[in-house]
Protein backbone atom coordinates (compact mmCIF):
# COMPACT_ATOMS: atom_id res chain seq x y z
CA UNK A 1 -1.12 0.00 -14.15
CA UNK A 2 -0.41 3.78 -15.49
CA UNK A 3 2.27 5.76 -13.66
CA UNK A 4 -0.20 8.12 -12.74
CA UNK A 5 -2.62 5.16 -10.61
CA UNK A 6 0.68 3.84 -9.39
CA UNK A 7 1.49 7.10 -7.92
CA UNK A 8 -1.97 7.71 -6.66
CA UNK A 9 -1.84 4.30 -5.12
CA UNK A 10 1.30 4.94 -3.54
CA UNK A 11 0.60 8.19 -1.74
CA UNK A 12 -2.32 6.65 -0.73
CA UNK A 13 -0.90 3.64 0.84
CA UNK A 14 1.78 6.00 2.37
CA UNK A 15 -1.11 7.70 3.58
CA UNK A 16 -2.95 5.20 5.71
CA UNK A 17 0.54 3.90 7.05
CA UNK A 18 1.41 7.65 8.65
CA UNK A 19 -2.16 7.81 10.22
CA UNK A 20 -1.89 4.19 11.35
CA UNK A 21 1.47 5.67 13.42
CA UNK A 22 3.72 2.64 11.71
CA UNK A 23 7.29 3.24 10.39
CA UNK A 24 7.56 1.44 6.67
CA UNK A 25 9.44 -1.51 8.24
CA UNK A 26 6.67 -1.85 10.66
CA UNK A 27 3.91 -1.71 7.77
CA UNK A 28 5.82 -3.71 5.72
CA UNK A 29 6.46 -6.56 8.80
CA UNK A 30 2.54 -6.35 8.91
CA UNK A 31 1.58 -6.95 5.43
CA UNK A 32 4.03 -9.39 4.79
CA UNK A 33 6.28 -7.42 2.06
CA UNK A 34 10.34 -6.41 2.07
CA UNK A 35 10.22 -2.64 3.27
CA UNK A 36 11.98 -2.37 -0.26
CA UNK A 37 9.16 -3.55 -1.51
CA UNK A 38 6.99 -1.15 0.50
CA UNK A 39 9.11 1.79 -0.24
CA UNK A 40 8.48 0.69 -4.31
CA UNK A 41 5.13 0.98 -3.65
CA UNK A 42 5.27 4.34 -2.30
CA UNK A 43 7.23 5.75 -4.53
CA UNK A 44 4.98 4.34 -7.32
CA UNK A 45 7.73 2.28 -8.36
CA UNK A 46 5.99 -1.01 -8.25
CA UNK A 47 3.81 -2.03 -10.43
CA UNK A 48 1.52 -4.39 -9.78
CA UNK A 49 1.26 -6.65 -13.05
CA UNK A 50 -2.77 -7.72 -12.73
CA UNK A 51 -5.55 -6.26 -11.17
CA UNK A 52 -6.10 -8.89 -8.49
CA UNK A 53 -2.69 -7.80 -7.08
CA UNK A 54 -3.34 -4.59 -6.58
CA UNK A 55 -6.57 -5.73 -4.90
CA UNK A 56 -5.00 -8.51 -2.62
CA UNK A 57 -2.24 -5.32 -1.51
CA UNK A 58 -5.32 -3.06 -0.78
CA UNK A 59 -6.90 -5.91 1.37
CA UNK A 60 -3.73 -6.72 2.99
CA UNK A 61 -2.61 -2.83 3.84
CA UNK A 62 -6.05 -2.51 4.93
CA UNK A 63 -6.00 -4.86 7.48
CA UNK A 64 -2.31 -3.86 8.36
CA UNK A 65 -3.87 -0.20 8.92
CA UNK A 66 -6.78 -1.41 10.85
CA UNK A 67 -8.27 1.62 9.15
CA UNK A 68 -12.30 0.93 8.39
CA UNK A 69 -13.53 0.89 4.30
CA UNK A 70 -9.80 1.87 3.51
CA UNK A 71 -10.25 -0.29 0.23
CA UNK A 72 -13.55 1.92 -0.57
CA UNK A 73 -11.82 5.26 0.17
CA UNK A 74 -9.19 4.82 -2.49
C-alpha cells in the first residue's frame, strides 16, 4: 500500500474511532489489535502487506465503530 493510501486510511480510521467516542485502547480492545498497533495504523505507519488485510481491518473497525456503510464511505 502507498504512503499516501496508508495515510488516507489512517485518518480515516482515526476518524470513525473519535465519532464512535472510543479512546485508541478502547478501539483497539474492540477490534482485537495492540493499541500500538492501532496507533501504527493511524499514523499510517502500518502497512498492511495484501489487500485482504486491509479489507478484514475495514470490516473489523467497522463493526468496532458500529458506524453504518463505514467500509463504503472510505
Amino acid at each position: 500500500m502507498s504512503t499516501h493510501l496508508r495515510l488516507k486510511f489512517g485518518q480515516r480510521i482515526r476518524q470513525l474511532r473519535l465519532t464512535s467516542g472510543l479512546s485508541q485502547e478502547e478501539f483497539a480492545d474492540h477490534v482485537g489489535f495492540a493499541h500500538t498497533y492501532m496507533s501504527r495504523i493511524q499514523t499510517g505507519a502500518a502497512n498492511p502487506s495484501r489487500p485482504c488485510a486491509a479489507i478484514a481491518h475495514m470490516k473489523a473497525f467497522h463493526n468496532a465503530c458500529k458506524t453504518p456503510n463505514a467500509t463504503s464511505r472510505f
